[in-house]
Each structure stands twice: as structure tokens, then as C-alpha cells.
PDB file of N, CA and C in Angstrom:
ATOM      1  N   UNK A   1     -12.456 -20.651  11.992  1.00  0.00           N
ATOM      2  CA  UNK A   1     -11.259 -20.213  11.301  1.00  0.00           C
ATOM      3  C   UNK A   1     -10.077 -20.232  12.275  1.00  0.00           C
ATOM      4  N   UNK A   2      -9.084 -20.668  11.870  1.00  0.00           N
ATOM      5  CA  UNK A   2      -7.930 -20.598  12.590  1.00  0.00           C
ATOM      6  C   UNK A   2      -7.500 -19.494  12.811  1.00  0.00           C
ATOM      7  N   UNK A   3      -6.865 -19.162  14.264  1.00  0.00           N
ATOM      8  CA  UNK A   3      -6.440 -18.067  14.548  1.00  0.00           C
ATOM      9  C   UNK A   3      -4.557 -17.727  14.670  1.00  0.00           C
ATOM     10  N   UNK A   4      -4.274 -16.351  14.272  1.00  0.00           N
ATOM     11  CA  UNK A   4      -3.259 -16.298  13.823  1.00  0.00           C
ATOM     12  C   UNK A   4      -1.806 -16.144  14.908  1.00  0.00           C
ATOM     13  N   UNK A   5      -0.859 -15.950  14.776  1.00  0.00           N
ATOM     14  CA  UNK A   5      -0.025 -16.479  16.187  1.00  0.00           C
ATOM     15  C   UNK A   5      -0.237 -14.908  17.423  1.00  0.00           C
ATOM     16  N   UNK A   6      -0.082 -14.297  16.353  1.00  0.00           N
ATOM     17  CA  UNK A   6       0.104 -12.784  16.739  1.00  0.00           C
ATOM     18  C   UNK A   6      -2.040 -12.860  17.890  1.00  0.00           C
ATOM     19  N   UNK A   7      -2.699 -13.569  17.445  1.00  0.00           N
ATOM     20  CA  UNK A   7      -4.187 -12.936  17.838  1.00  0.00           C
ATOM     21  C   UNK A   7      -3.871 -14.178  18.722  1.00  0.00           C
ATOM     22  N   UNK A   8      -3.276 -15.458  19.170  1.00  0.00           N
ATOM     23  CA  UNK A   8      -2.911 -16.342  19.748  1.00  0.00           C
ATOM     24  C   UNK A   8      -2.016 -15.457  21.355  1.00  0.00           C
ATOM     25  N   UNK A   9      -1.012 -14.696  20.687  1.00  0.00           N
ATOM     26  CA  UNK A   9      -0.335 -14.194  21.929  1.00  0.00           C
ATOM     27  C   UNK A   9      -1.211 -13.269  22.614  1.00  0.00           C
ATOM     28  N   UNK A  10      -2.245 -12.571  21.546  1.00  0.00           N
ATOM     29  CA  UNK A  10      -2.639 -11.647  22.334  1.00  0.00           C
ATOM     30  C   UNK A  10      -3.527 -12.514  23.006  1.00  0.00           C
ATOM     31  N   UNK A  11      -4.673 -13.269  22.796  1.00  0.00           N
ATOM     32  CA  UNK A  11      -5.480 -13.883  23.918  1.00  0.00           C
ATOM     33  C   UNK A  11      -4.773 -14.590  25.234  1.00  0.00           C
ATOM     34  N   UNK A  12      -3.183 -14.812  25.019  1.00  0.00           N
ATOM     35  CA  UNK A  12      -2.176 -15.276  25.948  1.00  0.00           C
ATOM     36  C   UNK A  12      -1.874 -13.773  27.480  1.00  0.00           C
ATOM     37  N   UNK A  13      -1.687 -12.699  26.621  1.00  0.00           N
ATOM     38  CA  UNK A  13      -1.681 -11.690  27.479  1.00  0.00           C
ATOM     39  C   UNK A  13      -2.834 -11.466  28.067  1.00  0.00           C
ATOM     40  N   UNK A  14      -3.763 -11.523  27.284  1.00  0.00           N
ATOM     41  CA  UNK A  14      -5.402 -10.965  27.792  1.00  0.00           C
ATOM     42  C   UNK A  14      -5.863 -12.395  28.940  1.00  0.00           C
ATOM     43  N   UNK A  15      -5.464 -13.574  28.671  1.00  0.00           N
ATOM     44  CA  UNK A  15      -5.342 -14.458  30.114  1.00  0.00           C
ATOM     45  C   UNK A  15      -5.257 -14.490  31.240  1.00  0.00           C
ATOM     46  N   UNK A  16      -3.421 -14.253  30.676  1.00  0.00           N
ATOM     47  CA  UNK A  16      -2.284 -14.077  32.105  1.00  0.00           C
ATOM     48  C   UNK A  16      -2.634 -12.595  32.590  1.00  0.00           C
ATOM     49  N   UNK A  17      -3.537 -11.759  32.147  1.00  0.00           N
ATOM     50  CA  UNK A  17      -3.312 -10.276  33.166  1.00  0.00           C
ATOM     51  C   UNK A  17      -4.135 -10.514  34.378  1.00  0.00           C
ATOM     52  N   UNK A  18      -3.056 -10.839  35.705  1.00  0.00           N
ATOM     53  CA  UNK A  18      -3.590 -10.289  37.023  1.00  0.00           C
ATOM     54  C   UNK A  18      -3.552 -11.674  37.423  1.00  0.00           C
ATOM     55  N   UNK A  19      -2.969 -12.679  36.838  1.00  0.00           N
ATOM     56  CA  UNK A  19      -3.343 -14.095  37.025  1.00  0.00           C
ATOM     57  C   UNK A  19      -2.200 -15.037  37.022  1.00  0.00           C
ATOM     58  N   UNK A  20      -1.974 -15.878  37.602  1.00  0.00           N
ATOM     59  CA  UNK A  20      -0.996 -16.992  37.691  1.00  0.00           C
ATOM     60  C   UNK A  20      -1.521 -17.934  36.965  1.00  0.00           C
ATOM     61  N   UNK A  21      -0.795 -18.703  35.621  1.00  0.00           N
ATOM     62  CA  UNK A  21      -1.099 -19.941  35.471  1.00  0.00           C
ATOM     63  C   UNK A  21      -0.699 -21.165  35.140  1.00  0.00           C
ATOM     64  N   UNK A  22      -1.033 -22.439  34.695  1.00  0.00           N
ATOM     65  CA  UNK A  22      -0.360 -23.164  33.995  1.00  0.00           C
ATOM     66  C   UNK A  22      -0.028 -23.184  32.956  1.00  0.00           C
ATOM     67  N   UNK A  23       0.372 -24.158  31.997  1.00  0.00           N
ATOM     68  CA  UNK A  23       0.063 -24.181  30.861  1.00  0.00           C
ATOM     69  C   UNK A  23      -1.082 -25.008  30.328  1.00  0.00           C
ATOM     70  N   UNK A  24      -1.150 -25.871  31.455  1.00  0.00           N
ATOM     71  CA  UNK A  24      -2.914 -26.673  30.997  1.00  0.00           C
ATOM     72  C   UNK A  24      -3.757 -26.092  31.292  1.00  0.00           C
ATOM     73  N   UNK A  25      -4.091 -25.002  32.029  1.00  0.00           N
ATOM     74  CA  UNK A  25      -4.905 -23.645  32.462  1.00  0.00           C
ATOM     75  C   UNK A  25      -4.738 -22.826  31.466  1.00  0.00           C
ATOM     76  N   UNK A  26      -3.943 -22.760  31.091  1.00  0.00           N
ATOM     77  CA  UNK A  26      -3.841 -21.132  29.995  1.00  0.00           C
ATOM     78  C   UNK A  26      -4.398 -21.621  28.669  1.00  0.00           C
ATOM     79  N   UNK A  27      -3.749 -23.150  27.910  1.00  0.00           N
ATOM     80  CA  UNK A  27      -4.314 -23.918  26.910  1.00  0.00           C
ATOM     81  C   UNK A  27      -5.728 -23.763  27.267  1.00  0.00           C
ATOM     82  N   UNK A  28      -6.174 -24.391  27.937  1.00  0.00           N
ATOM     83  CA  UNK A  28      -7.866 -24.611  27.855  1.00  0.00           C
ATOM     84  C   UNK A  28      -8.435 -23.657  27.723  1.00  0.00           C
ATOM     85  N   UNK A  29      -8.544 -22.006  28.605  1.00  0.00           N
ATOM     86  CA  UNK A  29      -8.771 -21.107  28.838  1.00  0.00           C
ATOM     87  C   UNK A  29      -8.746 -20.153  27.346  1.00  0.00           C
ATOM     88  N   UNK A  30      -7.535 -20.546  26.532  1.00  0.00           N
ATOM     89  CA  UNK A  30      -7.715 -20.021  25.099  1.00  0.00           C
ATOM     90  C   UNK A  30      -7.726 -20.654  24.084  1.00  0.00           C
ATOM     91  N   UNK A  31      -8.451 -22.020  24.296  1.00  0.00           N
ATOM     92  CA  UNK A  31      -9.014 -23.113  23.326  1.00  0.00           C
ATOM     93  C   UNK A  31      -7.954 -23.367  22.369  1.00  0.00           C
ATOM     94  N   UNK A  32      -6.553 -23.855  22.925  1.00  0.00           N
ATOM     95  CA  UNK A  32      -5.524 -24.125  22.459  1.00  0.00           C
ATOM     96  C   UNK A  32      -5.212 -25.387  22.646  1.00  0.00           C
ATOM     97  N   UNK A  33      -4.330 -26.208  22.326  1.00  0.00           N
ATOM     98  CA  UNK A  33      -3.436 -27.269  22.844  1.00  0.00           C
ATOM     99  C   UNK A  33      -2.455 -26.963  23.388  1.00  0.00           C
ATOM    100  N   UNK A  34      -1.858 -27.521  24.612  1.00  0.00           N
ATOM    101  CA  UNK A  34      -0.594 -27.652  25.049  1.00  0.00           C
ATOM    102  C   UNK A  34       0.450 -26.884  24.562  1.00  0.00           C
ATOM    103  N   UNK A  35       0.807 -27.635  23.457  1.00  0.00           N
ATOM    104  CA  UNK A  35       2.208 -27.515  22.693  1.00  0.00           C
ATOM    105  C   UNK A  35       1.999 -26.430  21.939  1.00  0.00           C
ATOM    106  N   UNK A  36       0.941 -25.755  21.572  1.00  0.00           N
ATOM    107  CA  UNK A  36       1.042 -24.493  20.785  1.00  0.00           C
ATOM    108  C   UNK A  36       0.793 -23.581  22.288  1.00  0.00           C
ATOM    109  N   UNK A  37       0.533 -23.402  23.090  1.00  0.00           N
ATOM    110  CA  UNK A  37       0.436 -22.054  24.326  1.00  0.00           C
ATOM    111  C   UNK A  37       1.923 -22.074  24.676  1.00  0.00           C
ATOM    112  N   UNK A  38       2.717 -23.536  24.515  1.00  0.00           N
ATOM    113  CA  UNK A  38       4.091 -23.602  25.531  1.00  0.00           C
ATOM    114  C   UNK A  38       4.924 -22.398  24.562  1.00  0.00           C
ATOM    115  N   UNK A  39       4.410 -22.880  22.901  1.00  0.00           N
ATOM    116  CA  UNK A  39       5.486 -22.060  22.183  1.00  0.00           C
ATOM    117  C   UNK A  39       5.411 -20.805  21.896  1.00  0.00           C
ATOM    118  N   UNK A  40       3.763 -20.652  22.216  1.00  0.00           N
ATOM    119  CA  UNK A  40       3.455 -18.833  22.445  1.00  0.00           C
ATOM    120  C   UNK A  40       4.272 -18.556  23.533  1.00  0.00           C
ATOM    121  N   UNK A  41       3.701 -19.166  24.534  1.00  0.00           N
ATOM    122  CA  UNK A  41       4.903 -18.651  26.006  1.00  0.00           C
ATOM    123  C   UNK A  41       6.156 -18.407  26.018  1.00  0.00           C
ATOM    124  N   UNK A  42       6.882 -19.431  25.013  1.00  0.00           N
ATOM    125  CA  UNK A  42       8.741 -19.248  25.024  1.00  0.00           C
ATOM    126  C   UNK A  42       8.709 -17.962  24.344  1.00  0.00           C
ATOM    127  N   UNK A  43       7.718 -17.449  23.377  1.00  0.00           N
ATOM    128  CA  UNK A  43       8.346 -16.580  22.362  1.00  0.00           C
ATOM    129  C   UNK A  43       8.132 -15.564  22.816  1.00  0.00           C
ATOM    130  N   UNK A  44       6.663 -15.210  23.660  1.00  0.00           N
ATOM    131  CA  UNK A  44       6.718 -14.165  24.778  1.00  0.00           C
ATOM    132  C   UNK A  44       7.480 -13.860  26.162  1.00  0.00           C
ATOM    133  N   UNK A  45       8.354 -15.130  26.292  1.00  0.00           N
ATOM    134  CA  UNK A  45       9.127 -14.870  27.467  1.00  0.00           C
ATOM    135  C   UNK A  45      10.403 -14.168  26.691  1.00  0.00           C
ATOM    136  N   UNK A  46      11.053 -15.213  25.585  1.00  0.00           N
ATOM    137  CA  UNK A  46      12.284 -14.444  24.855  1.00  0.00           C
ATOM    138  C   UNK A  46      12.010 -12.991  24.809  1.00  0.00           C
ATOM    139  N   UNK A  47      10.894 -12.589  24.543  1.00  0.00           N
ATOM    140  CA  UNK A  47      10.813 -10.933  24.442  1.00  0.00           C
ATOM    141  C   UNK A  47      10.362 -10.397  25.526  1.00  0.00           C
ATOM    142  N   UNK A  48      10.524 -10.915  26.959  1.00  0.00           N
ATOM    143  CA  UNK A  48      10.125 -10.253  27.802  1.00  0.00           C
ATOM    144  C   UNK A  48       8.834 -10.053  28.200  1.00  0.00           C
ATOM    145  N   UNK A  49       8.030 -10.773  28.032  1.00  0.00           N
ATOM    146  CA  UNK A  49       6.323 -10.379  28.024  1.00  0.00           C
ATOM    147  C   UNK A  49       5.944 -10.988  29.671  1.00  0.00           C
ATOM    148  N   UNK A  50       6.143 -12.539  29.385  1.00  0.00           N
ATOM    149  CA  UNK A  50       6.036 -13.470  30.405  1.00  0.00           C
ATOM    150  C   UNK A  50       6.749 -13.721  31.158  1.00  0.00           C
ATOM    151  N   UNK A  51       6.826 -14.171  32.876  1.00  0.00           N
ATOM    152  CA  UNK A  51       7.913 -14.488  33.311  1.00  0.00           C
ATOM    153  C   UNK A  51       6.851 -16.229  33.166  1.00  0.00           C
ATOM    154  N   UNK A  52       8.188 -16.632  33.823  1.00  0.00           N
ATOM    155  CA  UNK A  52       8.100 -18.082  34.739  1.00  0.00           C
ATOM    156  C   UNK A  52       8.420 -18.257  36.103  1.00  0.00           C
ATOM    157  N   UNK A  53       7.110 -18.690  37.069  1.00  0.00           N
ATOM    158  CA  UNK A  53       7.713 -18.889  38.302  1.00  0.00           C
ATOM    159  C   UNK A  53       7.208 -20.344  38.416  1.00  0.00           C
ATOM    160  N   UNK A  54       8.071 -21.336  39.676  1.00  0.00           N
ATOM    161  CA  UNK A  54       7.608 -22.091  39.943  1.00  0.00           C
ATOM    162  C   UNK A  54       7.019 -22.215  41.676  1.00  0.00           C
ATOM    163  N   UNK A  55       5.590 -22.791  41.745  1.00  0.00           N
ATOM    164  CA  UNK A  55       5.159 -22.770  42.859  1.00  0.00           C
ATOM    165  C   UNK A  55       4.767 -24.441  43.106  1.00  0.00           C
ATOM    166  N   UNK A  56       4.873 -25.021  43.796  1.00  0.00           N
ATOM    167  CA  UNK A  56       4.342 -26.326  44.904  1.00  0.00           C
ATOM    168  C   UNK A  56       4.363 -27.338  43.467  1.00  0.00           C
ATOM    169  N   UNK A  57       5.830 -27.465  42.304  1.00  0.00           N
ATOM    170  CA  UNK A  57       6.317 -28.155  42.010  1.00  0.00           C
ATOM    171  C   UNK A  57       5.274 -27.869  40.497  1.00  0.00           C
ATOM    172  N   UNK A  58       5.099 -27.029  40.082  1.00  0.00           N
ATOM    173  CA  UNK A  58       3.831 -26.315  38.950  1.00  0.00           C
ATOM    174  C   UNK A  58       4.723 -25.193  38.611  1.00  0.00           C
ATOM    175  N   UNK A  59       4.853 -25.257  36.913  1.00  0.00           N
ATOM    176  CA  UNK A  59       5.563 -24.177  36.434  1.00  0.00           C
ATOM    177  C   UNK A  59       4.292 -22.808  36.067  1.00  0.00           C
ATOM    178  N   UNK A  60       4.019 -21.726  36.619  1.00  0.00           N
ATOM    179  CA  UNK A  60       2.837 -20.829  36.588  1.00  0.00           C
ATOM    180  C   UNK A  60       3.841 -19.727  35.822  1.00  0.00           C
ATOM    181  N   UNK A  61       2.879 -19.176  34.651  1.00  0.00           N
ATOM    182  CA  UNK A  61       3.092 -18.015  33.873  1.00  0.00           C
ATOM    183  C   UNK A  61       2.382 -16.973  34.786  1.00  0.00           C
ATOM    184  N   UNK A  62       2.924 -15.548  34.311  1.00  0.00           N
ATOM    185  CA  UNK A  62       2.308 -14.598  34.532  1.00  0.00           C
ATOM    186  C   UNK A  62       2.915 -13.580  33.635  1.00  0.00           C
ATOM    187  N   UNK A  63       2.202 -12.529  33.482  1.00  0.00           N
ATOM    188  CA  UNK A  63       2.989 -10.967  32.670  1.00  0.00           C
ATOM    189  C   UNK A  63       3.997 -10.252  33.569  1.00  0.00           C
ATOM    190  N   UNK A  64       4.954  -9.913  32.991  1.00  0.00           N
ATOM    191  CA  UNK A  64       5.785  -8.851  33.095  1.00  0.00           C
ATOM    192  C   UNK A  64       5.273  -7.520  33.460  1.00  0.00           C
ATOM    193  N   UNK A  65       5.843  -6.779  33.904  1.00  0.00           N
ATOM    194  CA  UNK A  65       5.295  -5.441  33.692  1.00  0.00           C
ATOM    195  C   UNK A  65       5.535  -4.756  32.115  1.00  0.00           C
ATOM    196  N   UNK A  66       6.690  -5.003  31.340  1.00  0.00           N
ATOM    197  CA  UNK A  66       6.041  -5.061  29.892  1.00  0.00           C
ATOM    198  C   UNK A  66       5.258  -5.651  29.117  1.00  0.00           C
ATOM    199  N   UNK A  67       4.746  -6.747  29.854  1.00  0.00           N
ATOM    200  CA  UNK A  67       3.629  -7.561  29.383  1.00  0.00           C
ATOM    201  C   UNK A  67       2.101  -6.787  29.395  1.00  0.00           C
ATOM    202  N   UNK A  68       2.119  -6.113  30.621  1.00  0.00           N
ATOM    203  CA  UNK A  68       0.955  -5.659  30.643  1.00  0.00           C
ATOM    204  C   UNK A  68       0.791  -4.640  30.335  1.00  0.00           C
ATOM    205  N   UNK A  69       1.850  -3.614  30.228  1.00  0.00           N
ATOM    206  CA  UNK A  69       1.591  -2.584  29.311  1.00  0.00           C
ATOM    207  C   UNK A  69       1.117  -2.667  27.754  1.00  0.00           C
ATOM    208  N   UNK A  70       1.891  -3.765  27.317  1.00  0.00           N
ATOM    209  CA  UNK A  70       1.383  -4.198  25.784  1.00  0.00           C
ATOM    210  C   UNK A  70       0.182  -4.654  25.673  1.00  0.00           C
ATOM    211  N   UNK A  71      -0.288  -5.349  26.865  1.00  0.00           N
ATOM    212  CA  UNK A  71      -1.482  -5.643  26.596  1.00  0.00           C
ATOM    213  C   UNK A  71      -2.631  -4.749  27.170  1.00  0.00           C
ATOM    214  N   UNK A  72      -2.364  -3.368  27.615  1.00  0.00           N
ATOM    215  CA  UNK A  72      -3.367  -2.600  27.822  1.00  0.00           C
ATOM    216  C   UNK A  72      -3.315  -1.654  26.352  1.00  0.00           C
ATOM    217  N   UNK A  73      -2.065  -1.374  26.050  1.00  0.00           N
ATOM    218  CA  UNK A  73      -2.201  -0.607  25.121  1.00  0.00           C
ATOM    219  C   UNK A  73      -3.033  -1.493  24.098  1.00  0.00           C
ATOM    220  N   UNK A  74      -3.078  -2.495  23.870  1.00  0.00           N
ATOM    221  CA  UNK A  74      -3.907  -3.847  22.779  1.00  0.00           C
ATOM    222  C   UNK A  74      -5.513  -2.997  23.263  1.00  0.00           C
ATOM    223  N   UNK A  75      -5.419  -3.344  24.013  1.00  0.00           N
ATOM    224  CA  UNK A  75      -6.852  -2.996  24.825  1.00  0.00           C
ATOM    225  C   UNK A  75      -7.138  -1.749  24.202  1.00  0.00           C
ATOM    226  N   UNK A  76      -7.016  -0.669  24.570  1.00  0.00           N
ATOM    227  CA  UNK A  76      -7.158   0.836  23.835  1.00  0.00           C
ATOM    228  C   UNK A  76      -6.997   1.083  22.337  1.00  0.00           C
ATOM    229  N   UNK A  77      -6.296   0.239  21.616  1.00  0.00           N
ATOM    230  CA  UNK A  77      -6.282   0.205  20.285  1.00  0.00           C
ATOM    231  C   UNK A  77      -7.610  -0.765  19.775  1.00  0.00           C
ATOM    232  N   UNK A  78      -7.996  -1.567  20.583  1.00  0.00           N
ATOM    233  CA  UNK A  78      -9.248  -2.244  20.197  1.00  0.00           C
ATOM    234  C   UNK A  78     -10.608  -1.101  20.766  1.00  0.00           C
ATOM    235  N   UNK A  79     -10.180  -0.569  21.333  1.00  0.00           N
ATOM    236  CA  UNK A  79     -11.583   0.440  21.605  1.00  0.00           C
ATOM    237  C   UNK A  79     -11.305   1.742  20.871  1.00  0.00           C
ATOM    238  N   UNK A  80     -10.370   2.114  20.391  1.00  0.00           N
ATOM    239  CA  UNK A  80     -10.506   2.823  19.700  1.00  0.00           C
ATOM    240  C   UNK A  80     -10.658   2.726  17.995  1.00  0.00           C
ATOM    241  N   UNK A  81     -10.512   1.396  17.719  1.00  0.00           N
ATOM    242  CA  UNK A  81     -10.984   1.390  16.814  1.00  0.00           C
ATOM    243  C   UNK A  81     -12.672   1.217  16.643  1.00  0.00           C
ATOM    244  N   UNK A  82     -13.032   0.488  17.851  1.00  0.00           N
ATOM    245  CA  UNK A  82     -14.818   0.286  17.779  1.00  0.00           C
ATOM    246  C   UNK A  82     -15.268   2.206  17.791  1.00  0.00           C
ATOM    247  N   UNK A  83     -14.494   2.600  18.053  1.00  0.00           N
ATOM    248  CA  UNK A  83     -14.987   3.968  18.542  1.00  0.00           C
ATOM    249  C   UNK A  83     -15.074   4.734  16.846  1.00  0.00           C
ATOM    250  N   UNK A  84     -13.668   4.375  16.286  1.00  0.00           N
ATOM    251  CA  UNK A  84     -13.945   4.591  15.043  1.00  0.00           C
ATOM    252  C   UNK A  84     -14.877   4.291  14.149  1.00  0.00           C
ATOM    253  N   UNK A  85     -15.292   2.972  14.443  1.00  0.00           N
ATOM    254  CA  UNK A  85     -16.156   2.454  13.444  1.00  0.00           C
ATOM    255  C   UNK A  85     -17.470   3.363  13.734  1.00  0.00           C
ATOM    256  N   UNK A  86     -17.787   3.350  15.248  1.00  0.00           N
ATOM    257  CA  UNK A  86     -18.994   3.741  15.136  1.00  0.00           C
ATOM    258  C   UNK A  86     -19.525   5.407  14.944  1.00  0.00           C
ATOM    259  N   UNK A  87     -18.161   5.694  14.908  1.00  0.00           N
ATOM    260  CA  UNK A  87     -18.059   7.716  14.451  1.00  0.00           C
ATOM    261  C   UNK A  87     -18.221   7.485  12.860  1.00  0.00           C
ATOM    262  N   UNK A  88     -17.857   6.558  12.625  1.00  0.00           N
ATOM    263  CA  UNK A  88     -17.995   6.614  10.832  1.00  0.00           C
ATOM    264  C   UNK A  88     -19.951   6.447  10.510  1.00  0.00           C
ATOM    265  N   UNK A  89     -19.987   5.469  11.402  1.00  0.00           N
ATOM    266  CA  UNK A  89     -21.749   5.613  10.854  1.00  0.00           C
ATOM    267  C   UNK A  89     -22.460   6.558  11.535  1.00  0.00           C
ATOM    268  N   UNK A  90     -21.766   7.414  12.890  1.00  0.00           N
ATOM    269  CA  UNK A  90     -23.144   8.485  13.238  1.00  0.00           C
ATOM    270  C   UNK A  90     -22.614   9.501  12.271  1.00  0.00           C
ATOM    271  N   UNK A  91     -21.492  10.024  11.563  1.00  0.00           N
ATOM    272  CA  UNK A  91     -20.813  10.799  11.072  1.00  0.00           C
ATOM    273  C   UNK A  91     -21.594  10.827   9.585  1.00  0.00           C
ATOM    274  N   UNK A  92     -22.158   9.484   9.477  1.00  0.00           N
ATOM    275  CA  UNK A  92     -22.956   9.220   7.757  1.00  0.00           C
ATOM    276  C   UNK A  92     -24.037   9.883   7.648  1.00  0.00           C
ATOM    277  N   UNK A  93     -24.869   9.171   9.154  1.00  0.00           N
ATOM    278  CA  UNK A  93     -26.156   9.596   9.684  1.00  0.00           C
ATOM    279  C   UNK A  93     -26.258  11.064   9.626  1.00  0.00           C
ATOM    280  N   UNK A  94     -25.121  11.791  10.192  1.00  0.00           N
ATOM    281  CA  UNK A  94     -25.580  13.241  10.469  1.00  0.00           C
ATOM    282  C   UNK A  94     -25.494  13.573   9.252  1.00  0.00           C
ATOM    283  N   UNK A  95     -25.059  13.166   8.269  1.00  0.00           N
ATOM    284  CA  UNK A  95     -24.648  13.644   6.847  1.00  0.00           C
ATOM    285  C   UNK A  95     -25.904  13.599   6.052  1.00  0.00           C
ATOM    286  N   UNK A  96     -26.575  12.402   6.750  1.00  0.00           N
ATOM    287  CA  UNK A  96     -28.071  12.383   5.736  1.00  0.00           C
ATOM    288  C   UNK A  96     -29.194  12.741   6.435  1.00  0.00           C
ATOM    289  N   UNK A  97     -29.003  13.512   7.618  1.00  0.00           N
ATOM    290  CA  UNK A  97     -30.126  14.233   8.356  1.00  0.00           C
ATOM    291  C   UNK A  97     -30.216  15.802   7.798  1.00  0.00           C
ATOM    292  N   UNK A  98     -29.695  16.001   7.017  1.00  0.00           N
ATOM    293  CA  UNK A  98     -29.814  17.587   6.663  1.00  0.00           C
ATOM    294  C   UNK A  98     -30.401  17.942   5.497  1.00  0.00           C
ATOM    295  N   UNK A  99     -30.081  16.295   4.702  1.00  0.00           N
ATOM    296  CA  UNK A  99     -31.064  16.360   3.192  1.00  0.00           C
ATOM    297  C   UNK A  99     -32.479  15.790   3.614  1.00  0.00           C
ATOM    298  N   UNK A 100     -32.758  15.155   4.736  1.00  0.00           N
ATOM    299  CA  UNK A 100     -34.154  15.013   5.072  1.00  0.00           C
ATOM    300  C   UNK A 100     -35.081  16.135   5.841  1.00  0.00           C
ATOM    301  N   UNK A 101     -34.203  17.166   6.215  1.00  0.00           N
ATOM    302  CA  UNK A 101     -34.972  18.028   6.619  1.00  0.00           C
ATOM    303  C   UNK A 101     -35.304  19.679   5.587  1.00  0.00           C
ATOM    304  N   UNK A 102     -34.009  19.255   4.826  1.00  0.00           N
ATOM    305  CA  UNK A 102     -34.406  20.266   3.216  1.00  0.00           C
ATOM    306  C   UNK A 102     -35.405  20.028   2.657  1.00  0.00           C
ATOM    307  N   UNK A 103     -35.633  18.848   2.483  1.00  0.00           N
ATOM    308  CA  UNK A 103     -36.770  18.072   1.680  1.00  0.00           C
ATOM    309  C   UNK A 103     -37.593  18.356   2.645  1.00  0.00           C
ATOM    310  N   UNK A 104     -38.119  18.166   3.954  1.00  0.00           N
ATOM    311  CA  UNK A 104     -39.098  18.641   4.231  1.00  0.00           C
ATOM    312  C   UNK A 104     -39.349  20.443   4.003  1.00  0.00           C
ATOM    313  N   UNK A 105     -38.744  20.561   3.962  1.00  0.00           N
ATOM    314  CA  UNK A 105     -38.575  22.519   4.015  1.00  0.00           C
ATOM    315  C   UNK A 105     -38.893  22.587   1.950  1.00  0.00           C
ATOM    316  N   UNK A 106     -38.758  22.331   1.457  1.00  0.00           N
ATOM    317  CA  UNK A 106     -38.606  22.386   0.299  1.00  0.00           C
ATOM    318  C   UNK A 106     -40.252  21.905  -0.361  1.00  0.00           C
ATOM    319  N   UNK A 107     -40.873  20.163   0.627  1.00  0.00           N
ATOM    320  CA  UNK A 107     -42.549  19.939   0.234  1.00  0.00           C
ATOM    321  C   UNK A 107     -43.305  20.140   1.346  1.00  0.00           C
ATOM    322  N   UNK A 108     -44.070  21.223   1.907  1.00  0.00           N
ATOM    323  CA  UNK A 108     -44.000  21.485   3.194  1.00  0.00           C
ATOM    324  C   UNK A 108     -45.685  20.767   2.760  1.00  0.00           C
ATOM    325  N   UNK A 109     -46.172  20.194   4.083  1.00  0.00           N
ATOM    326  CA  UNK A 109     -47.678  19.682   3.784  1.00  0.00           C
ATOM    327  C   UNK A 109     -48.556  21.044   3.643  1.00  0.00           C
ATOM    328  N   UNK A 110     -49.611  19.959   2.746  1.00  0.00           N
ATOM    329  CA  UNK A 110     -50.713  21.022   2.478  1.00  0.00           C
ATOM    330  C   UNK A 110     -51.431  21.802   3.716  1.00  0.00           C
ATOM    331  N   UNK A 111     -51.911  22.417   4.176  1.00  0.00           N
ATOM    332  CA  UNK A 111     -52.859  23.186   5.549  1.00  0.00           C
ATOM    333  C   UNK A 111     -53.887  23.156   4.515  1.00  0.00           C
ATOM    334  N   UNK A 112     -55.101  22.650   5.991  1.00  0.00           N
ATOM    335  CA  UNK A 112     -56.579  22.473   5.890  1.00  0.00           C
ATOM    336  C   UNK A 112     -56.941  24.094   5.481  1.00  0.00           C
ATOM    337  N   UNK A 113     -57.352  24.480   4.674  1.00  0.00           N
ATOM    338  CA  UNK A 113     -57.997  25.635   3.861  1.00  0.00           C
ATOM    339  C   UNK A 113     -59.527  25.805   4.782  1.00  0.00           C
ATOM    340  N   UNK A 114     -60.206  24.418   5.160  1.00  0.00           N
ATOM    341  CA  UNK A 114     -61.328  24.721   5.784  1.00  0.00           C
ATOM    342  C   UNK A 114     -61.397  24.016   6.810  1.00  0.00           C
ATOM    343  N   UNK A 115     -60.987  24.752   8.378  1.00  0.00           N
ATOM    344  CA  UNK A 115     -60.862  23.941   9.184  1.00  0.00           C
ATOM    345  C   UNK A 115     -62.154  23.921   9.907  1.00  0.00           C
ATOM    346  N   UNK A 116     -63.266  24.597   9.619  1.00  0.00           N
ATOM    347  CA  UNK A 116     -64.698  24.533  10.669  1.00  0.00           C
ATOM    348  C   UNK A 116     -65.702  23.845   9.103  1.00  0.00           C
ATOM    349  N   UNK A 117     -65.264  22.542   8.874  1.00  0.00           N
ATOM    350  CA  UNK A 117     -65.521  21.909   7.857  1.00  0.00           C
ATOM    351  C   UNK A 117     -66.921  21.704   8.655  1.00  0.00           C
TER     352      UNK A 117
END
């Protein structure tokens, strides 16, 4: 399934954090083409995300320091939602551990009547 521009920039931040790169490095790295990472890049530089430096004649991206704040906060909103998900099913679980132990309290097993059978 194709992925959307917004889940495109974010695998762009989640790249570039801590890292210098190209754009034929950053394309490959997030199973992109060329010409779609260059235009993630302009639109994250217009807003400040990315800079541009050039080194030994190689144009290398990297994050901003608002870059990487956005993309940690990305980070914490993705774990807190796994965190959610998985409070919703122990939260079910504990919900149906209390009718399994009524029910035991409620058909309690029979006791051996003659235990020196």
C-alpha cells in the first residue's frame, strides 16, 4: 500500500535523526525515489525541520533542532498509543477474571465423601 506524505516525512525524520545524508541515501533507506524524498525535504526544510549542508561537493540533510523534537515527540505518541492498545486488552482481561472466579465460587467441585475408599 502506498504510503501517505505525512507517514513519508515522518520516516524522513526517523532517518535523518543523528545522521548526515544524501538524498540517494535517504531515498533508498526509506524505499523512496529520488524526486519524491527531494520534495519531502523542500517541504520539511520550508518549515524548518531539515537543514542543508554541503560537504566534499555532496548536498547532506540533517534535522534541525525542531526537527528532532517533532520527531521524538512522533516517537512517544507512537508508544503511547501501543501502550493504549495494550491497557485496553489487559483492562478486558481483568474484567473477565472476576466472572471466572464467581463461577467457580458459585459450582464449587464435589469432595470425595469416601476418602479411605
Amino acid at each position: 500500500m502506498r504510503r501517505s506524505k505525512l507517514e513519508l516525512c515522518e520516516d524522513i525524520l526517523s532517518t535523518l535523526f543523528n545522521r548526515y545524508l544524501s538524498v540517494d541515501s535517504l531515498a533508498f533507506q526509506c524505499n523512496t525515489d529520488c524526486m519524491t524524498a527531494k520534495k519531502r525535504l523542500e517541504f520539511l526544510m520550508q518549515n524548518n525541520m531539515v537543514r542543508k549542508s554541503n560537504a566534499n561537493k555532496k548536498e547532506l540533510y540533517s534535522l534541525t533542532p525542531r526537527g528532532e523534537a517533532i520527531h521524538k515527540t512522533l516517537n512517544i505518541t507512537k508508544r503511547l498509543n501501543k501502550l493504549k492498545t495494550s491497557m485496553g486488552v489487559i483492562d478486558d482481561n481483568l474484567h473477565a477474571y472476576p466472572a471466572i472466579s464467581e463461577q467457580n465460587r458459585e459450582n464449587p467441585k464435589a469432595t470425595k465423601t469416601d476418602e479411605n475408599y
